[in-house]
PDB file of N, CA and C in Angstrom:
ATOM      1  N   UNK A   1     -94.574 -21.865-120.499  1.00  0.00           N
ATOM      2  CA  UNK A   1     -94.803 -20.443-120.302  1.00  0.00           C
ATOM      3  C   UNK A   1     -93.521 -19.827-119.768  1.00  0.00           C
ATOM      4  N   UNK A   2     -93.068 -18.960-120.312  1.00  0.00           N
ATOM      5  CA  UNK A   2     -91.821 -18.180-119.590  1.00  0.00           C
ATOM      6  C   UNK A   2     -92.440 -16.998-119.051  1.00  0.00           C
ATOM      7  N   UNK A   3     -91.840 -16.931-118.076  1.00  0.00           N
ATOM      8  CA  UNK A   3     -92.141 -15.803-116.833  1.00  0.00           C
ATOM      9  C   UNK A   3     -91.293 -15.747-116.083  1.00  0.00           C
ATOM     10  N   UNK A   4     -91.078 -15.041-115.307  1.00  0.00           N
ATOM     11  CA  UNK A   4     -90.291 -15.099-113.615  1.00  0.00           C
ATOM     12  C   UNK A   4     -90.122 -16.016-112.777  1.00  0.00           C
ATOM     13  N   UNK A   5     -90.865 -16.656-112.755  1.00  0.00           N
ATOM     14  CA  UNK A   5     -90.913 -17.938-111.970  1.00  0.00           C
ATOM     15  C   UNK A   5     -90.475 -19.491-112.847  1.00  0.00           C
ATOM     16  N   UNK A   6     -90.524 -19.647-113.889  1.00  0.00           N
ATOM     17  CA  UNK A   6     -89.771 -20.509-114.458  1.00  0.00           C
ATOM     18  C   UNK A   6     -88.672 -20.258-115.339  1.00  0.00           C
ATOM     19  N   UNK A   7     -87.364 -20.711-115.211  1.00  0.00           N
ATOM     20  CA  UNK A   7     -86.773 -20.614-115.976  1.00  0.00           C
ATOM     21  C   UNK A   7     -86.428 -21.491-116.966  1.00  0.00           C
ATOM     22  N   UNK A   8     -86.809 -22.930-117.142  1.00  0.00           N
ATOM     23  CA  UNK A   8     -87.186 -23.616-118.040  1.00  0.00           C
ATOM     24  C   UNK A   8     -88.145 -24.756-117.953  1.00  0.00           C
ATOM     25  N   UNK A   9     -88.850 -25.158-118.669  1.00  0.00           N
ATOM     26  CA  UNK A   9     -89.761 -25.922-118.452  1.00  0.00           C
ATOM     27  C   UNK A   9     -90.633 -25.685-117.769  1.00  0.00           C
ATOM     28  N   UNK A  10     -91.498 -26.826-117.121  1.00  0.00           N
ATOM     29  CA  UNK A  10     -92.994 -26.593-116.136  1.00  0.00           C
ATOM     30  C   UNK A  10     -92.231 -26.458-114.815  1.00  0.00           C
ATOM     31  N   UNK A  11     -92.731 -25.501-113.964  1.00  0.00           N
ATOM     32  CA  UNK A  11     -92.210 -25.353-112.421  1.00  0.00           C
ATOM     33  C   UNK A  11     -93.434 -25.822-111.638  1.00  0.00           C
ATOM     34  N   UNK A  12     -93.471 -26.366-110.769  1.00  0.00           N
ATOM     35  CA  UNK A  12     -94.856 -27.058-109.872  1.00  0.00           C
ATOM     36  C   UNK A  12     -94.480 -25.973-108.400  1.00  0.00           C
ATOM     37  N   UNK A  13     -93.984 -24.748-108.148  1.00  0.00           N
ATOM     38  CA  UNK A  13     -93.907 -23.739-107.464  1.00  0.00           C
ATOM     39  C   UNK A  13     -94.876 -22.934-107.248  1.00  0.00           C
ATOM     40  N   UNK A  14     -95.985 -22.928-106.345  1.00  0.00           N
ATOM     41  CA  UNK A  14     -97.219 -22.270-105.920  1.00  0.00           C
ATOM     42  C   UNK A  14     -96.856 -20.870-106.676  1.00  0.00           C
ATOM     43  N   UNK A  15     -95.976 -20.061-106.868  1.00  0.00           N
ATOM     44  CA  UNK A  15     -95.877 -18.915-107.476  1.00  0.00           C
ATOM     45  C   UNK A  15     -96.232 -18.877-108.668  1.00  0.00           C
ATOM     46  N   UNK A  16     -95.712 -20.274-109.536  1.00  0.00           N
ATOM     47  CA  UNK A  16     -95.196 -20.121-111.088  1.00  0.00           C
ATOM     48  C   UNK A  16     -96.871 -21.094-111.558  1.00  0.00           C
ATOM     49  N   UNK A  17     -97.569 -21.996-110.498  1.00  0.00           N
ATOM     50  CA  UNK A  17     -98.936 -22.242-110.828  1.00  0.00           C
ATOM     51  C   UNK A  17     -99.967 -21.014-110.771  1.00  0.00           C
ATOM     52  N   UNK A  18     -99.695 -19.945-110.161  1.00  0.00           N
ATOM     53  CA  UNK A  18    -100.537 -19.301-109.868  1.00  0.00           C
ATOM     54  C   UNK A  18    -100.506 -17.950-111.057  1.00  0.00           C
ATOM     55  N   UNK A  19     -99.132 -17.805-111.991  1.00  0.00           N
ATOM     56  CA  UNK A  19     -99.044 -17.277-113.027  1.00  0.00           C
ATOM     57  C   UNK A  19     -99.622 -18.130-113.942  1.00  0.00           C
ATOM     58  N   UNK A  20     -99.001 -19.619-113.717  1.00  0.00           N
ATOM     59  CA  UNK A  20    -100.004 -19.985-115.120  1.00  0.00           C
ATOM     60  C   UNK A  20    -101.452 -19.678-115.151  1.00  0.00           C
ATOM     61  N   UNK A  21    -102.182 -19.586-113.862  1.00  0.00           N
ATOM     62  CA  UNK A  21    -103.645 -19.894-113.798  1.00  0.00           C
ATOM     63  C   UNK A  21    -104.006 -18.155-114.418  1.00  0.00           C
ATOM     64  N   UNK A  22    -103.165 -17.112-113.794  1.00  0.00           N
ATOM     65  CA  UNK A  22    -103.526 -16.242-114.274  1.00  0.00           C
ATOM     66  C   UNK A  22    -103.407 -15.409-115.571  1.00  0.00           C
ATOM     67  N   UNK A  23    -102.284 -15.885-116.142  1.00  0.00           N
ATOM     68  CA  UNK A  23    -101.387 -14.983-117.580  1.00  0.00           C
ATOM     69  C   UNK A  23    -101.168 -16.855-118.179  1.00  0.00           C
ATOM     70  N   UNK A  24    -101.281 -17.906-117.912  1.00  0.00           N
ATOM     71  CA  UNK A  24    -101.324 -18.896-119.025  1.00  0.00           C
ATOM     72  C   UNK A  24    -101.578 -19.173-120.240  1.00  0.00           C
ATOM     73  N   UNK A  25    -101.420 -19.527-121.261  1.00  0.00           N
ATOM     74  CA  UNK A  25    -101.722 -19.871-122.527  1.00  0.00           C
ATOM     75  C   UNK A  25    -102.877 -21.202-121.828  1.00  0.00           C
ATOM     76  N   UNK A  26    -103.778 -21.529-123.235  1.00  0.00           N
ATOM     77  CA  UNK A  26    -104.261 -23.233-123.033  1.00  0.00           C
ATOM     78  C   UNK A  26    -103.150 -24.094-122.685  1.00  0.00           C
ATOM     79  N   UNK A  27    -101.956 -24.534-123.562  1.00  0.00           N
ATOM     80  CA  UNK A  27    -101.102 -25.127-123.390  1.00  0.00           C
ATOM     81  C   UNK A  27    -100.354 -24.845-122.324  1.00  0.00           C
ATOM     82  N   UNK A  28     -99.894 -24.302-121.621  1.00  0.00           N
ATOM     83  CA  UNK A  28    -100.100 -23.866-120.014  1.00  0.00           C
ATOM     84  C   UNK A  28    -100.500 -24.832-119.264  1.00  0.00           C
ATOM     85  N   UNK A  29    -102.017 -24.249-119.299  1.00  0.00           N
ATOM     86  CA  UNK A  29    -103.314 -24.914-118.515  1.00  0.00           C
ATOM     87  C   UNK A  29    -103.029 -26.305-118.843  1.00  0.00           C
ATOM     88  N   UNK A  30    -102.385 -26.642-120.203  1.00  0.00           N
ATOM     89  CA  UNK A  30    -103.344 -28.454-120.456  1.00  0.00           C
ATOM     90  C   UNK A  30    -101.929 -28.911-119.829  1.00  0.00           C
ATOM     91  N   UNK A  31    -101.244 -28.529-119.722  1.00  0.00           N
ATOM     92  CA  UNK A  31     -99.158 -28.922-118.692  1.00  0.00           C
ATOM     93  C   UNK A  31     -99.797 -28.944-117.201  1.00  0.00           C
ATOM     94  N   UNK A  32    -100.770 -28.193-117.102  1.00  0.00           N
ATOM     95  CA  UNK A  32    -100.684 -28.528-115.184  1.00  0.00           C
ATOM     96  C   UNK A  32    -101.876 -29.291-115.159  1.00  0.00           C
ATOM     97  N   UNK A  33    -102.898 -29.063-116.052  1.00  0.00           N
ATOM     98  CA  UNK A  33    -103.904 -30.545-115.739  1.00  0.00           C
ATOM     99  C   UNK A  33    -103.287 -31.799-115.601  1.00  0.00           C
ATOM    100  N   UNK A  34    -102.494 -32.059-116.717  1.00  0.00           N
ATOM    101  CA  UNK A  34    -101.987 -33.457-116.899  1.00  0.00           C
ATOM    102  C   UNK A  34    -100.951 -33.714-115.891  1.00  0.00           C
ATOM    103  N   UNK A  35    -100.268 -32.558-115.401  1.00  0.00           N
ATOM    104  CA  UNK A  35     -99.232 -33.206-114.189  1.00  0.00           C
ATOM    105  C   UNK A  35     -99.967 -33.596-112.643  1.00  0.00           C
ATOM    106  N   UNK A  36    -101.176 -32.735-112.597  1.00  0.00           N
ATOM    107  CA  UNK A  36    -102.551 -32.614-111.856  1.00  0.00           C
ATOM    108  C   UNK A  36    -103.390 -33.863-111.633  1.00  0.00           C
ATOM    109  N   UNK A  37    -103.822 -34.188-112.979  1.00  0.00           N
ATOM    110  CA  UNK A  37    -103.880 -35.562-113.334  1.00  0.00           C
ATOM    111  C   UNK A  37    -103.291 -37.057-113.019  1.00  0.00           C
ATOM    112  N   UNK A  38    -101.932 -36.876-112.986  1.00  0.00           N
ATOM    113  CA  UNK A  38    -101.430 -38.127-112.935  1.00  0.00           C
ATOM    114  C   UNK A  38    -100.791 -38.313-111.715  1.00  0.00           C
ATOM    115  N   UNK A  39    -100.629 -37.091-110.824  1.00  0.00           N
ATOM    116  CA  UNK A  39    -100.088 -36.911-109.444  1.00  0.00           C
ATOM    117  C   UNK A  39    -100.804 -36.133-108.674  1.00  0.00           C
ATOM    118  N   UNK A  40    -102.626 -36.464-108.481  1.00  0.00           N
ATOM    119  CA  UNK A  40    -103.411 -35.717-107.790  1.00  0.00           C
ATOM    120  C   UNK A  40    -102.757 -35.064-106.270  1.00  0.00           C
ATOM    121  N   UNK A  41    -101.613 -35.724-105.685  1.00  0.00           N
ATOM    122  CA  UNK A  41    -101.331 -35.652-104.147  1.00  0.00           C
ATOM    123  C   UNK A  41     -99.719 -35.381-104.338  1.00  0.00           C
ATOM    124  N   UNK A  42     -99.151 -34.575-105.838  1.00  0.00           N
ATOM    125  CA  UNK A  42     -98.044 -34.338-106.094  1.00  0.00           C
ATOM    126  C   UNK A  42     -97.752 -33.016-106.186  1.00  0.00           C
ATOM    127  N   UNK A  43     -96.632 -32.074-106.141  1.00  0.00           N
ATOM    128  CA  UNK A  43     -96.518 -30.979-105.899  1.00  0.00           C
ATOM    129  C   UNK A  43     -97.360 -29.873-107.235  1.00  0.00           C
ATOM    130  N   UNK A  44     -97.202 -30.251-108.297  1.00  0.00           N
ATOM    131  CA  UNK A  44     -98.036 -29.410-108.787  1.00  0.00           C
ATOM    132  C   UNK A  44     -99.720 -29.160-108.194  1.00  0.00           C
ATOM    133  N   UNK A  45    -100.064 -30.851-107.965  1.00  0.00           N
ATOM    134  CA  UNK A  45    -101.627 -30.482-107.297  1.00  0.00           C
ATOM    135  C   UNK A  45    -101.248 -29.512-106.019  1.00  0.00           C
ATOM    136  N   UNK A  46    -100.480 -29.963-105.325  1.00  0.00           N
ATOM    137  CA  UNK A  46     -99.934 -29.131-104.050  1.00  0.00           C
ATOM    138  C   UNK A  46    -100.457 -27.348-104.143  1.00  0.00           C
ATOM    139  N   UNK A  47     -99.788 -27.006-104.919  1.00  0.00           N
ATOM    140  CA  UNK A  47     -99.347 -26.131-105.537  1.00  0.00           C
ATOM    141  C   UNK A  47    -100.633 -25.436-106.063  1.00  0.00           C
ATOM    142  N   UNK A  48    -101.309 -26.355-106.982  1.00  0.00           N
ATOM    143  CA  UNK A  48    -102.594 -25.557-107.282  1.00  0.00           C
ATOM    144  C   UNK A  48    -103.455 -25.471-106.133  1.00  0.00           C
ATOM    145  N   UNK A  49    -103.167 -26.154-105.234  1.00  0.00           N
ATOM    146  CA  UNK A  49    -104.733 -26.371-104.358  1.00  0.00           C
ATOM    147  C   UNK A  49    -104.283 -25.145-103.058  1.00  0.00           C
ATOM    148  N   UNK A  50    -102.871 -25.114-102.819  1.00  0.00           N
ATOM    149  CA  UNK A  50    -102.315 -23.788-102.273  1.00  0.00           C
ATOM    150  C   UNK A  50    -103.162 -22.278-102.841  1.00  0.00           C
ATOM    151  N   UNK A  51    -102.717 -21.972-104.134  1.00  0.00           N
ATOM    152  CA  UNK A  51    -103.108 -21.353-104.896  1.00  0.00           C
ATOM    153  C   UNK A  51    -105.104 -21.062-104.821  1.00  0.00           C
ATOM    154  N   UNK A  52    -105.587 -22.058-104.895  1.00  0.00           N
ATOM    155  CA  UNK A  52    -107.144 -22.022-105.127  1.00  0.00           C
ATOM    156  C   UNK A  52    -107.452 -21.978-103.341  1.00  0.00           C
ATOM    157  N   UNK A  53    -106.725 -22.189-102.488  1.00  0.00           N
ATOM    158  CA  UNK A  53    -107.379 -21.691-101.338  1.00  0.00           C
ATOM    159  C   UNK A  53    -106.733 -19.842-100.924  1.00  0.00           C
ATOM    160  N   UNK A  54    -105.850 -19.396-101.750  1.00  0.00           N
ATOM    161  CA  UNK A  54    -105.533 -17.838-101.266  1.00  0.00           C
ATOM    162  C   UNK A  54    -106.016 -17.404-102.214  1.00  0.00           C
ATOM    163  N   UNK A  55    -106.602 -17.443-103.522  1.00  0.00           N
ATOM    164  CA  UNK A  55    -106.881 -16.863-104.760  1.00  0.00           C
ATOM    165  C   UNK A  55    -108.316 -17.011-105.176  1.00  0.00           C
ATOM    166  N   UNK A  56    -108.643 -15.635-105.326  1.00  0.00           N
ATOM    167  CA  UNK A  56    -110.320 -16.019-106.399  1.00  0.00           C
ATOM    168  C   UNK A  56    -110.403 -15.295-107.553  1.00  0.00           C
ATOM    169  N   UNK A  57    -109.660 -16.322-108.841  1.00  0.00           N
ATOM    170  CA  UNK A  57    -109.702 -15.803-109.952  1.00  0.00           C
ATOM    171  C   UNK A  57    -111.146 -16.426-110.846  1.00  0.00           C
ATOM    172  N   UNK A  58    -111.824 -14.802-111.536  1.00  0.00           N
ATOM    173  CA  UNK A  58    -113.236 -15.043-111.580  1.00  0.00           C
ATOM    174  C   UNK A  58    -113.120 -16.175-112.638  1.00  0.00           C
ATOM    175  N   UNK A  59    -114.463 -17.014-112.711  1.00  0.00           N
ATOM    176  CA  UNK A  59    -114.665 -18.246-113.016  1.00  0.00           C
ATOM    177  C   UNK A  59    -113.602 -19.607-113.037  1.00  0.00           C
ATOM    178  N   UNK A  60    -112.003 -19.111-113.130  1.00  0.00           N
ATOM    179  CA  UNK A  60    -111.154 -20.256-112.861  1.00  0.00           C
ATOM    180  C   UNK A  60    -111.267 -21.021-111.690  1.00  0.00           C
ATOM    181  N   UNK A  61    -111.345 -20.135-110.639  1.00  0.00           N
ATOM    182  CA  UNK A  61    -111.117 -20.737-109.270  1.00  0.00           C
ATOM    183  C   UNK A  61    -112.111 -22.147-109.070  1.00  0.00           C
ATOM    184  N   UNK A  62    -113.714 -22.176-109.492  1.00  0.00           N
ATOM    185  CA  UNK A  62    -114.305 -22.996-109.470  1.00  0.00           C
ATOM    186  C   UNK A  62    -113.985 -24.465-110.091  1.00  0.00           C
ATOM    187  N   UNK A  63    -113.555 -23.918-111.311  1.00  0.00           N
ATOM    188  CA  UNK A  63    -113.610 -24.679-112.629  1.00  0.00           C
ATOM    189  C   UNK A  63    -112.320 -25.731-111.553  1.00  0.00           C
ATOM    190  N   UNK A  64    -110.807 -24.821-111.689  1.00  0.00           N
ATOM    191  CA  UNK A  64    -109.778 -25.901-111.363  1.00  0.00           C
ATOM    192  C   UNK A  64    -109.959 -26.233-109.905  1.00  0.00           C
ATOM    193  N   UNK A  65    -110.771 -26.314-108.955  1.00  0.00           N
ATOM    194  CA  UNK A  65    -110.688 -26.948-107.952  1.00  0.00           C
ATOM    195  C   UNK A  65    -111.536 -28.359-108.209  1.00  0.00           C
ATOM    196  N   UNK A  66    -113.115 -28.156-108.760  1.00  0.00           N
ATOM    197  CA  UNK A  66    -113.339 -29.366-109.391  1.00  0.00           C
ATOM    198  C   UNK A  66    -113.046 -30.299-109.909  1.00  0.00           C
ATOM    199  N   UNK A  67    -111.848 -29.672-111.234  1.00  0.00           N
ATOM    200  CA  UNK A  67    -110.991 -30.502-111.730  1.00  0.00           C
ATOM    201  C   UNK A  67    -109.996 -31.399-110.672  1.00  0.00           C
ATOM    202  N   UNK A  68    -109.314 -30.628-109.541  1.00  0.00           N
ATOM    203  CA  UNK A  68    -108.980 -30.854-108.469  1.00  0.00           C
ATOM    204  C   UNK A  68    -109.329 -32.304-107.669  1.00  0.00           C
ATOM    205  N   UNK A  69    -110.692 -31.776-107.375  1.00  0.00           N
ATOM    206  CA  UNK A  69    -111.267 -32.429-106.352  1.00  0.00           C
ATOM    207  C   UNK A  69    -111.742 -34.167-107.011  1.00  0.00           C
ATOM    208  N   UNK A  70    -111.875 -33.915-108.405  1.00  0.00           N
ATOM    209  CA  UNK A  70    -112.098 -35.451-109.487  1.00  0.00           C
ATOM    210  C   UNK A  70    -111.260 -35.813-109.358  1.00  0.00           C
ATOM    211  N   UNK A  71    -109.589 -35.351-109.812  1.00  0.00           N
ATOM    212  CA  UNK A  71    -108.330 -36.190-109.596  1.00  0.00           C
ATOM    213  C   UNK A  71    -108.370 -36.615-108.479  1.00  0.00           C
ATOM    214  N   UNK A  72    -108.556 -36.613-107.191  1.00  0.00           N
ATOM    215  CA  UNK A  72    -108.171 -36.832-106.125  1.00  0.00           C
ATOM    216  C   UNK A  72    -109.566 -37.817-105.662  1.00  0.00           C
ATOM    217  N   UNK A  73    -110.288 -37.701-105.959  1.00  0.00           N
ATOM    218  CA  UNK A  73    -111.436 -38.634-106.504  1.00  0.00           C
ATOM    219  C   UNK A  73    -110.984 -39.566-107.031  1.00  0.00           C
ATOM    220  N   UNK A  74    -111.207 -39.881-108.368  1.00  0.00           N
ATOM    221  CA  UNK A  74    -110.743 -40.699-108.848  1.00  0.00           C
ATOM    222  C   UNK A  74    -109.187 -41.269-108.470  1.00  0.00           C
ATOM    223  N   UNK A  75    -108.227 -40.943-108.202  1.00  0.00           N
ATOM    224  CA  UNK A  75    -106.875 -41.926-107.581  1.00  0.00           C
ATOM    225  C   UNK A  75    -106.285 -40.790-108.959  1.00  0.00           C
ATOM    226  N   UNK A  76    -104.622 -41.676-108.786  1.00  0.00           N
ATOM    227  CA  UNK A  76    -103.789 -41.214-109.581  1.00  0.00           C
ATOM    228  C   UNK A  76    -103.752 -42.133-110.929  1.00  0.00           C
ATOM    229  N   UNK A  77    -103.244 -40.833-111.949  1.00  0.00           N
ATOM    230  CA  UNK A  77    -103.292 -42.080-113.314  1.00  0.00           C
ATOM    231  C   UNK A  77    -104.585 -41.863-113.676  1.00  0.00           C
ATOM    232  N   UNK A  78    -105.348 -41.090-114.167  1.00  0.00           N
ATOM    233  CA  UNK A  78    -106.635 -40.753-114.039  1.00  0.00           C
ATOM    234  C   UNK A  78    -106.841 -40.829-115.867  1.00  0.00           C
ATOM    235  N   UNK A  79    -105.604 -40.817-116.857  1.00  0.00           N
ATOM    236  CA  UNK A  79    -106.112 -41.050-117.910  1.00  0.00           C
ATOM    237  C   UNK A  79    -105.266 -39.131-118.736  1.00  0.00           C
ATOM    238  N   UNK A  80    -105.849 -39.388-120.150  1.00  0.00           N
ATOM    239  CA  UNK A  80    -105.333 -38.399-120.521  1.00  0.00           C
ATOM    240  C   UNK A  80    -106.257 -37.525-119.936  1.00  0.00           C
ATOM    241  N   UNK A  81    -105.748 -35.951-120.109  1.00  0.00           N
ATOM    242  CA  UNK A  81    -106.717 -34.483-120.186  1.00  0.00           C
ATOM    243  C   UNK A  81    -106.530 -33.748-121.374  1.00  0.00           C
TER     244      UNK A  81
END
């Protein structure tokens, strides 16, 4: 996603997660699951879980903290998303 907050590639920056969650494409979204995914206790999760405790975007907020709360559940390395 290009925006303000990244200037190339995926940024794991509470700012530049919190654009993806809001103005993201799917492909977006499926870049921070999978970094989410495989580094539940790594700065992108960081980052989202920052994000999902100052933010209530309608129906996301639920959805990606769940997703959240399974990675970190389940351990790291959790498989594809």
């Amino acid at each position: 996603m290009r925006h303000r907050h990244i200037v190339s590639g995926f940024e794991d920056s509470v700012e530049a997660v919190e654009d993806v969650l809001a103005a993201g494409t799917v492909d977006d979204w499926s870049e921070l699951a999978r970094r989410v995914a495989q580094d539940p206790d790594g700065s992108a999760a960081r980052s989202l879980e920052t994000v999902l405790s100052a933010t209530s975007m309608y129906g996301t907020t639920r959805i990606w903290q769940h997703f959240l709360d399974e990675c970190r559940r389940r351990g790291h390395r959790i498989g594809r998303v």
